[in-house]
C-alpha atoms as a PDB file:
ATOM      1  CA  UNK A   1      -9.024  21.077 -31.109  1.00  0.00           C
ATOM      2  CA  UNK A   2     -11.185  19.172 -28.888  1.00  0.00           C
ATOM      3  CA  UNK A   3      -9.548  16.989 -26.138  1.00  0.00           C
ATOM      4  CA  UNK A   4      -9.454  12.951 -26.552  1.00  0.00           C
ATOM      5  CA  UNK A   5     -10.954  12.163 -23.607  1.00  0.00           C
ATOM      6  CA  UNK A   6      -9.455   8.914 -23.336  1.00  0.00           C
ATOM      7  CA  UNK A   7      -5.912  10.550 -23.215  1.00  0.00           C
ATOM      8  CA  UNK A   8      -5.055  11.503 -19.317  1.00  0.00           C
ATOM      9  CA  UNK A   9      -4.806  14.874 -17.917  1.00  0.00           C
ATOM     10  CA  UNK A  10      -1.729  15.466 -15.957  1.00  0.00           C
ATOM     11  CA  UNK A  11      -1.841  17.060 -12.797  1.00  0.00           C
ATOM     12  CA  UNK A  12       1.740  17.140 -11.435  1.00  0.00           C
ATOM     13  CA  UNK A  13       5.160  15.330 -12.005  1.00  0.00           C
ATOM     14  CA  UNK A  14       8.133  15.714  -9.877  1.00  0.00           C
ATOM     15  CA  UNK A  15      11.471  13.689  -9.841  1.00  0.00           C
ATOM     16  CA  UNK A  16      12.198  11.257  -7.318  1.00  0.00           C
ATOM     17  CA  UNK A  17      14.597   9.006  -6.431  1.00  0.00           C
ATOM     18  CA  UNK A  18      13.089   6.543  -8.459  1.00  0.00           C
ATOM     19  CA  UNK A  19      12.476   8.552 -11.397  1.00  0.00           C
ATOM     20  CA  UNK A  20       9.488  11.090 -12.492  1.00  0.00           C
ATOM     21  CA  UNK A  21       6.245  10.563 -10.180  1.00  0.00           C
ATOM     22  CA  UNK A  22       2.869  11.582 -12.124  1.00  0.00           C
ATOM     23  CA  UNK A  23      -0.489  12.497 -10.748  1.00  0.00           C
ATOM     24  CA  UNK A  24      -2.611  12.249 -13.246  1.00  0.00           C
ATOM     25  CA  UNK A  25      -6.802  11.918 -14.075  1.00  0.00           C
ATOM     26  CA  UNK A  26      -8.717   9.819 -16.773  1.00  0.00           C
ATOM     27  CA  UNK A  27     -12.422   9.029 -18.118  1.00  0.00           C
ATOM     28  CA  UNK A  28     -12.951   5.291 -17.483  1.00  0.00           C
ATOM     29  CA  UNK A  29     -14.189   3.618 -20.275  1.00  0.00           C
ATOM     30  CA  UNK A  30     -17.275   2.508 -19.700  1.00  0.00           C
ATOM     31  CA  UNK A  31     -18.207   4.867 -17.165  1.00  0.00           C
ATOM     32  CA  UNK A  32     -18.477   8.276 -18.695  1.00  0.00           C
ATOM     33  CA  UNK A  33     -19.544  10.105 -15.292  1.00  0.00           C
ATOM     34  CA  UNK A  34     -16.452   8.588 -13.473  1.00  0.00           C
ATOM     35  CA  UNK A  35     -12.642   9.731 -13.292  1.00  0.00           C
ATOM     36  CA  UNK A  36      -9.615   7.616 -12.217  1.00  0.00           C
ATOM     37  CA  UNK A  37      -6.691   9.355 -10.245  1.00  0.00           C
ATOM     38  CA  UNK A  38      -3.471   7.608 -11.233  1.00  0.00           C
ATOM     39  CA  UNK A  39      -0.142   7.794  -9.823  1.00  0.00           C
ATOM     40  CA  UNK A  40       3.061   6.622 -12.257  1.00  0.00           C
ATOM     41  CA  UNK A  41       6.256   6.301 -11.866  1.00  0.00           C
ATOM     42  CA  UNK A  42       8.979   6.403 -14.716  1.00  0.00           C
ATOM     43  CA  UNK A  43       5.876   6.238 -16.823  1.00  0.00           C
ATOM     44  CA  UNK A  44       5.098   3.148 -15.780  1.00  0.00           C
ATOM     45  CA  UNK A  45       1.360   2.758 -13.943  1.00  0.00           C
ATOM     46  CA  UNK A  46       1.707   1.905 -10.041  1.00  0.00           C
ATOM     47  CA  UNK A  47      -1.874   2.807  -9.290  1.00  0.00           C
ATOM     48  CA  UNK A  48      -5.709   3.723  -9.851  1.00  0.00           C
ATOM     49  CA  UNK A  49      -8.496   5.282  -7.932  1.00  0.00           C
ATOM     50  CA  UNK A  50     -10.760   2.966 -10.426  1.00  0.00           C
ATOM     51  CA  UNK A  51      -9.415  -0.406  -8.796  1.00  0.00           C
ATOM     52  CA  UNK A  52      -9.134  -0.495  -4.909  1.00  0.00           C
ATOM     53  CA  UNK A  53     -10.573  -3.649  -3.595  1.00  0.00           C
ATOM     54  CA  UNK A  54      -7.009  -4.979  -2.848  1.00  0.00           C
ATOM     55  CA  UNK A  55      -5.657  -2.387  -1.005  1.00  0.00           C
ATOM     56  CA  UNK A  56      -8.935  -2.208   0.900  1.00  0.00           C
ATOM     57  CA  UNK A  57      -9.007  -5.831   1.539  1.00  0.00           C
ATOM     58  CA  UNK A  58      -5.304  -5.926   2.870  1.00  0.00           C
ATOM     59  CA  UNK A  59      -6.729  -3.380   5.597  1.00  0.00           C
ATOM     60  CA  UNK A  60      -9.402  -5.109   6.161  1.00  0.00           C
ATOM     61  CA  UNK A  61      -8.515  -8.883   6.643  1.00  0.00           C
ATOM     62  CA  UNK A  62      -5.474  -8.109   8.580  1.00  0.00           C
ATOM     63  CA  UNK A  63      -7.746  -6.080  11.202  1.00  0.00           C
ATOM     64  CA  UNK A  64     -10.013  -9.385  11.050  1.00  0.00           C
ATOM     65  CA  UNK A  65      -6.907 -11.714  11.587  1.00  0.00           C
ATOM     66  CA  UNK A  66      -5.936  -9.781  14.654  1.00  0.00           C
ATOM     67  CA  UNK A  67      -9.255  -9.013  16.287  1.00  0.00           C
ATOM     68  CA  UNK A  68      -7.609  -6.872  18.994  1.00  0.00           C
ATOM     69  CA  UNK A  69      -8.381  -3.341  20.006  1.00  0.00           C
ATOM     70  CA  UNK A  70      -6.686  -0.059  20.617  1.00  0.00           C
ATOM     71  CA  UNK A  71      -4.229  -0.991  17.856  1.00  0.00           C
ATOM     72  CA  UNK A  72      -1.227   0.581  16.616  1.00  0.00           C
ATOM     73  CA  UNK A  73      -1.064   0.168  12.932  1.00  0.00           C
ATOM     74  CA  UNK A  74       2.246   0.792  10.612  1.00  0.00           C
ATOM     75  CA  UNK A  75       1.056   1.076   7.115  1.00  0.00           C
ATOM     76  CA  UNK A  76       4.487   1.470   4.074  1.00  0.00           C
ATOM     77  CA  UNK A  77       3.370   3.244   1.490  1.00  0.00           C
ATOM     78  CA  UNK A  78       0.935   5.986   1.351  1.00  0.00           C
ATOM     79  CA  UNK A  79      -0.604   6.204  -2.363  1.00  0.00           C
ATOM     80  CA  UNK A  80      -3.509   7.011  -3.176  1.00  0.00           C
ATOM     81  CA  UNK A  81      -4.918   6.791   0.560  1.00  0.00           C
ATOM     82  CA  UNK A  82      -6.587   3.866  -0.043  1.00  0.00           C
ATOM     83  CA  UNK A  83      -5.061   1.161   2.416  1.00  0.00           C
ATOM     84  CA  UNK A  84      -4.865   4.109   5.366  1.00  0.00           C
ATOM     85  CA  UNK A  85      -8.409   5.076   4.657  1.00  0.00           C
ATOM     86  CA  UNK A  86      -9.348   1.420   5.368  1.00  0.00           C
ATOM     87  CA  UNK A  87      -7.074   1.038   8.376  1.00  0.00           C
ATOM     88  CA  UNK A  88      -8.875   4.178   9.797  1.00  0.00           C
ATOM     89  CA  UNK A  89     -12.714   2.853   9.432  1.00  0.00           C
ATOM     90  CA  UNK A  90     -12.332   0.615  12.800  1.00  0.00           C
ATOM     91  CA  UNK A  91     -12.839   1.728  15.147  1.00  0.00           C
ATOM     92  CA  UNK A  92     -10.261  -0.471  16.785  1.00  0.00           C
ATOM     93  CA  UNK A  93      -7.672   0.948  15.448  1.00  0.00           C
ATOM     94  CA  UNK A  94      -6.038   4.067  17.920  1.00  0.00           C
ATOM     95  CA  UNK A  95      -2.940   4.811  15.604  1.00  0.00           C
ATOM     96  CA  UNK A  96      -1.915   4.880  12.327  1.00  0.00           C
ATOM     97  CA  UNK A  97       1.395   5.887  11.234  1.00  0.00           C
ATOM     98  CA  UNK A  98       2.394   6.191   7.108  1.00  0.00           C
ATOM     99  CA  UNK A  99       5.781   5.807   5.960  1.00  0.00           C
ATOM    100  CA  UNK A 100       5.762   7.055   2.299  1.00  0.00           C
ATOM    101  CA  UNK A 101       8.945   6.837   0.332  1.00  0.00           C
ATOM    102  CA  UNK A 102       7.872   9.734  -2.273  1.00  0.00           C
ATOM    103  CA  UNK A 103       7.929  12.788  -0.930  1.00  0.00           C
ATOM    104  CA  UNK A 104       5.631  14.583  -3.856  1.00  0.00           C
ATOM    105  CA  UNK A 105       2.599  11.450  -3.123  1.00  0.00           C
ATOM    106  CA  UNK A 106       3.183  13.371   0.948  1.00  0.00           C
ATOM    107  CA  UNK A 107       2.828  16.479  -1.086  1.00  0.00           C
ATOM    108  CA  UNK A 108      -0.141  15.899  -2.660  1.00  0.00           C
ATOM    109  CA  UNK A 109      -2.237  14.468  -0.327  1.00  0.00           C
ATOM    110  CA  UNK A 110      -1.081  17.475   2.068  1.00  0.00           C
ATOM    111  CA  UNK A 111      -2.254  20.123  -1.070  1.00  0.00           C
ATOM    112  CA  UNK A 112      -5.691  18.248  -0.793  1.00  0.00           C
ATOM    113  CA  UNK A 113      -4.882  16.532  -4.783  1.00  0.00           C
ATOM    114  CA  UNK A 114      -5.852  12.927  -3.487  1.00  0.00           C
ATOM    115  CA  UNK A 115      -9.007  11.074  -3.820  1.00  0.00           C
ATOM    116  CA  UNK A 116      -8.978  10.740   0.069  1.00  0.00           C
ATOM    117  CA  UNK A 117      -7.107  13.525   0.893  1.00  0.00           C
ATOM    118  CA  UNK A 118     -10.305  15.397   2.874  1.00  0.00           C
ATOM    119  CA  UNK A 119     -11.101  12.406   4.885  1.00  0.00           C
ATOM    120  CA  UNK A 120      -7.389  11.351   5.949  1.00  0.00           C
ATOM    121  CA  UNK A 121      -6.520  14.858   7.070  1.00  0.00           C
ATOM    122  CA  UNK A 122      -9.441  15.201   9.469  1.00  0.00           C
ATOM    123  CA  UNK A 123      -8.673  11.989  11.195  1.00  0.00           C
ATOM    124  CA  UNK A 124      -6.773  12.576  14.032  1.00  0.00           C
ATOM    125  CA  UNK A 125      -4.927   9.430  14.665  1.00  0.00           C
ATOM    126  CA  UNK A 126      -3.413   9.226  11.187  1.00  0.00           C
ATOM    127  CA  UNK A 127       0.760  10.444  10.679  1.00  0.00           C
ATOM    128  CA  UNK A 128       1.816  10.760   7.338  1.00  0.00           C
ATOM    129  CA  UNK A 129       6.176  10.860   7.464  1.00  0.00           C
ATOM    130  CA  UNK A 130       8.514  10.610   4.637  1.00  0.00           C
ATOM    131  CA  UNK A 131      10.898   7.769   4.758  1.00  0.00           C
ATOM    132  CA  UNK A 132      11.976   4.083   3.641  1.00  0.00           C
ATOM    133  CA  UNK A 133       9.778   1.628   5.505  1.00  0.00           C
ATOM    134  CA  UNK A 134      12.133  -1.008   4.192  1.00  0.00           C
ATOM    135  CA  UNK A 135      14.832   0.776   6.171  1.00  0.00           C
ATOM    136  CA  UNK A 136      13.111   1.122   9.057  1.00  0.00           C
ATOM    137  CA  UNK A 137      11.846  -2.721   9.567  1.00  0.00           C
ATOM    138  CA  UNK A 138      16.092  -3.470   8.894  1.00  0.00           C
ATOM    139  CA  UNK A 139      16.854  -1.620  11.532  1.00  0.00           C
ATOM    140  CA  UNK A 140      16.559  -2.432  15.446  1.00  0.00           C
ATOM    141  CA  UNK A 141      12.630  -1.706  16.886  1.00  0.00           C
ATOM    142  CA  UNK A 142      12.003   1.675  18.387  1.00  0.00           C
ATOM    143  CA  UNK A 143       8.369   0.471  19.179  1.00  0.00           C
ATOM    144  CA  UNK A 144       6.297  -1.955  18.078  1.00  0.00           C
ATOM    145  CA  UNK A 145       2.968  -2.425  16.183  1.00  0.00           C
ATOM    146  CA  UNK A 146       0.243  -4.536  16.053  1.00  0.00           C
ATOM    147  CA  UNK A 147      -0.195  -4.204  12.277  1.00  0.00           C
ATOM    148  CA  UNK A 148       2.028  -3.464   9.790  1.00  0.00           C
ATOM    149  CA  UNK A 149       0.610  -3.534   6.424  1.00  0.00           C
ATOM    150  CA  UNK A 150       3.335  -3.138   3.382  1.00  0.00           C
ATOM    151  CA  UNK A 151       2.164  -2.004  -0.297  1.00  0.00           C
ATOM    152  CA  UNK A 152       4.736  -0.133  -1.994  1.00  0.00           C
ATOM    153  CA  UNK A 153       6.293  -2.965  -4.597  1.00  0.00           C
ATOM    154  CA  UNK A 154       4.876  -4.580  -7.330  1.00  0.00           C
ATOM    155  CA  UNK A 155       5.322  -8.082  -5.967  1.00  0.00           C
ATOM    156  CA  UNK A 156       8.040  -9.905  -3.886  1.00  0.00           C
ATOM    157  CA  UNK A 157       9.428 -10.302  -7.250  1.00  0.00           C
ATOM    158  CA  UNK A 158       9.263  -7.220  -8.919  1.00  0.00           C
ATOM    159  CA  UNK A 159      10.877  -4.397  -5.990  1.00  0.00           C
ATOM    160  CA  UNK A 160      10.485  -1.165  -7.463  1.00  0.00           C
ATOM    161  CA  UNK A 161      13.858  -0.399  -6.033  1.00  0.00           C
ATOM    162  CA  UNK A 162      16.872  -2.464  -4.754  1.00  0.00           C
ATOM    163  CA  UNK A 163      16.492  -0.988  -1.504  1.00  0.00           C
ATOM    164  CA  UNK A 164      13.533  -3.958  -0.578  1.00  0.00           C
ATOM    165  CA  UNK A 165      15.037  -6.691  -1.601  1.00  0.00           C
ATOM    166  CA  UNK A 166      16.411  -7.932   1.216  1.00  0.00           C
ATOM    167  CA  UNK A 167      13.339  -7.593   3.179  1.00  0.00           C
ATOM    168  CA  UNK A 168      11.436 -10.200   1.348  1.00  0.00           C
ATOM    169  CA  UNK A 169      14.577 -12.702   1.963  1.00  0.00           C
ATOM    170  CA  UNK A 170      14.066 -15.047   5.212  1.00  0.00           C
ATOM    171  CA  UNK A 171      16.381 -12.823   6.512  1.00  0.00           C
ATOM    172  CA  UNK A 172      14.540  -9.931   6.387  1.00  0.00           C
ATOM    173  CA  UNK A 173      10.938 -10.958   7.212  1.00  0.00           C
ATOM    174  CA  UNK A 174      13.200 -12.138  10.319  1.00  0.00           C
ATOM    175  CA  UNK A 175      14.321  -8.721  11.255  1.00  0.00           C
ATOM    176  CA  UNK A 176      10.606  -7.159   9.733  1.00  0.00           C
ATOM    177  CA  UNK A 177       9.292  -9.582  12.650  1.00  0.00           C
ATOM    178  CA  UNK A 178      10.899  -7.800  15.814  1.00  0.00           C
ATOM    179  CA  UNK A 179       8.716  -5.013  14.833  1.00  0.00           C
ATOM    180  CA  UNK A 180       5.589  -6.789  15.492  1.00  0.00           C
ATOM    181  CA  UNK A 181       4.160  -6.769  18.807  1.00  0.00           C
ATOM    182  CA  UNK A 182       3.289 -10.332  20.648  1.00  0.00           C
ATOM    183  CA  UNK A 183       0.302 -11.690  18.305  1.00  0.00           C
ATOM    184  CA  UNK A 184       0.768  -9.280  15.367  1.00  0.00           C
ATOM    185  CA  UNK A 185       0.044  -9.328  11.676  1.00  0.00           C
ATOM    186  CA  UNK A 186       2.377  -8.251   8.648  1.00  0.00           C
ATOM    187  CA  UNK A 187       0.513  -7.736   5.595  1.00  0.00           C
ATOM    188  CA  UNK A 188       2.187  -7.655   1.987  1.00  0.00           C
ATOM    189  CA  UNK A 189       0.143  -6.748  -0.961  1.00  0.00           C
ATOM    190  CA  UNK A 190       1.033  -8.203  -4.384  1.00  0.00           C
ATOM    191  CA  UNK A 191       0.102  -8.564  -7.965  1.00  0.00           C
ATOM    192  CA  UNK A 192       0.861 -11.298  -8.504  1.00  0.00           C
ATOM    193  CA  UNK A 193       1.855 -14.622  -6.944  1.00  0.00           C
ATOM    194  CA  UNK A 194       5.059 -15.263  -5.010  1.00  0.00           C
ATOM    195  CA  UNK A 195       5.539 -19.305  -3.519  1.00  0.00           C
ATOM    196  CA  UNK A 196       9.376 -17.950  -2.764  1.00  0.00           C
ATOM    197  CA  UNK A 197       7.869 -15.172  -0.653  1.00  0.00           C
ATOM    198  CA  UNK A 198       5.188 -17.174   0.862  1.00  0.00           C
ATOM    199  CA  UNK A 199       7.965 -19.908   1.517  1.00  0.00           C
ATOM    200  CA  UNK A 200       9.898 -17.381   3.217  1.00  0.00           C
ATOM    201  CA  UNK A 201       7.187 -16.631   5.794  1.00  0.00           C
ATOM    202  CA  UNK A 202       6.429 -19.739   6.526  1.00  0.00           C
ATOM    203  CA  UNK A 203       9.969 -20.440   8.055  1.00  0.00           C
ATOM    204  CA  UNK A 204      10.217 -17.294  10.045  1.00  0.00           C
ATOM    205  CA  UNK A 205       6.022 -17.133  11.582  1.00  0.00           C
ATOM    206  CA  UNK A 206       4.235 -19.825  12.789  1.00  0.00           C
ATOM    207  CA  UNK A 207       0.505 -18.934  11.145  1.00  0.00           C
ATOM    208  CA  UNK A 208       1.059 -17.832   7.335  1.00  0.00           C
ATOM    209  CA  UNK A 209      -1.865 -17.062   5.331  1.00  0.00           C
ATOM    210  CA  UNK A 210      -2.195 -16.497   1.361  1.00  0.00           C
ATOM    211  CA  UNK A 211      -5.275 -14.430  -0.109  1.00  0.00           C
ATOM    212  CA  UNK A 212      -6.844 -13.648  -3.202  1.00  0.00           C
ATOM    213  CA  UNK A 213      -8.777 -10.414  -4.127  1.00  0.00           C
ATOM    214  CA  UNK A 214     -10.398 -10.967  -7.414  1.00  0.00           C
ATOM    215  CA  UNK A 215     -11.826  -8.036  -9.258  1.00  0.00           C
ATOM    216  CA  UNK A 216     -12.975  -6.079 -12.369  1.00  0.00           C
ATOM    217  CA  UNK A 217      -9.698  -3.897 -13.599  1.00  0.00           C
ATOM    218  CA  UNK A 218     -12.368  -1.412 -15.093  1.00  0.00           C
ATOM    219  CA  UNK A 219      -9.500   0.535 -16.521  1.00  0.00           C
ATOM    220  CA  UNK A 220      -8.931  -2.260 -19.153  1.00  0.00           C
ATOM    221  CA  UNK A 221     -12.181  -4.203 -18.566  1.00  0.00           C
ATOM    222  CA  UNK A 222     -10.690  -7.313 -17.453  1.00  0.00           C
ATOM    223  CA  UNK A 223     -10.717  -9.629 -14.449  1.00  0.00           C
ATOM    224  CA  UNK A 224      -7.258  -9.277 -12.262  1.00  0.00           C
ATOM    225  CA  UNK A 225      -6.221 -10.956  -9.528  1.00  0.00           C
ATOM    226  CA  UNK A 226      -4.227  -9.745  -6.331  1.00  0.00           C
ATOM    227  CA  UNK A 227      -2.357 -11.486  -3.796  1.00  0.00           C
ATOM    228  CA  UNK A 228      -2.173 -10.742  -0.127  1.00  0.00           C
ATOM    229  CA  UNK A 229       0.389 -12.242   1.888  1.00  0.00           C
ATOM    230  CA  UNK A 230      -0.509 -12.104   5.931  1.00  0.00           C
ATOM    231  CA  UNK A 231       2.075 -13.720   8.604  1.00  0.00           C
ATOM    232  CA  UNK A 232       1.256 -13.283  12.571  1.00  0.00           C
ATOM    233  CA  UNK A 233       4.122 -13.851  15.126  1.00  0.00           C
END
């Protein structure tokens, strides 16, 4: 029998503490030379190789907000690479450390399984630990950064586990804050919209900005748009 080739090929699954993590590869409609990586969780899709303009743009706009140099960067949540790989094309930037929470994502983009895996293991300045960023922004600040650029949840709304809830709470973003050095930027990428989030920054920073990244999803051939949430102390 001949393979569908819209159906994905798997290329690992381990358990988590959030349930089965999935690597896994698909033909892009549309685009018959081109694969998608894809990384699920629980069976449900967190993210594609196919649609990166967000995660590149949350990178991107929070270097531009900043404008400093020799920066220390704090990026939560590894994934497909995409967000470091960003970080790591200024050349302003002179560290970057990754807190993933899933060990098997570390795994895989150690094994060389990732899109980016080639290009983020021969930079230098880039750390890659295993660990609960949420946890770690709670707590009291070893150091502090000049970014530090969050994607691991769905949205402010839509935690993929209870242990970030608190951090989106006034609260939180309050404790989050002590983390930032004098003039630094906290990035949070989203799905979707969040006024309760964005309300919540506004009452903890004094400059609060709300983006859009607009884009072709060409994994269902539809327009999408993402929300960036930026805050500098």
């Amino acid at each position: 029998m001949v393979p569908d080739p819209s159906l994905p090929e798997y290329l690992a699954a381990e358990e988590s503490p959030l349930g089965l993590v999935c690597l896994r590869r698909r033909a892009i409609a549309g685009y018959p030379d081109e694969l998608a990586t894809e990384i699920t969780l629980d069976h449900q899709f967190l993210m594609s190789s196919a649609n990166t303009a967000s995660e590149r743009a949350l990178a991107d706009r929070a270097l531009a907000l900043h404008g400093g140099a020799d920066l220390d960067v704090l990026v939560g949540g590894l994934g497909l690479g995409y967000t470091a790989h960003a970080v790591l094309a200024s050349p302003r930037v002179a560290r970057l450390e990754v807190v993933e929470y899933l060990a098997p994502v570390i795994g895989w983009l150690r094994a060389g399984d990732l899109p980016l895996s080639a290009e983020l293991a021969g930079d230098a300045r880039l750390s890659v630990t295993q660990g609960d960023v949420y946890g770690q922004l709670a707590s009291d600040p070893a150091r502090t950064w000049d970014l530090i650029l969050i994607d691991v949840d769905h949205s402010p709304e839509e935690p993929l586990g209870s242990e970030s809830e608190s951090f989106y709470r006034e609260a939180g973003l309050a404790r989050a804050r002590r983390h930032l050095a004098a003039g630094g930027v906290l990035g949070v990428w989203s799905y979707a919209e969040s006024p309760h989030f964005a309300d919540a920054l506004a009452r903890v920073f004094p400059e609060v900005h709300v983006e859009r990244v607009q884009f072709e999803n060409r994994v269902v051939g539809e327009q999408e748009t993402n929300v960036l949430f930026f805050a500098r102390g």
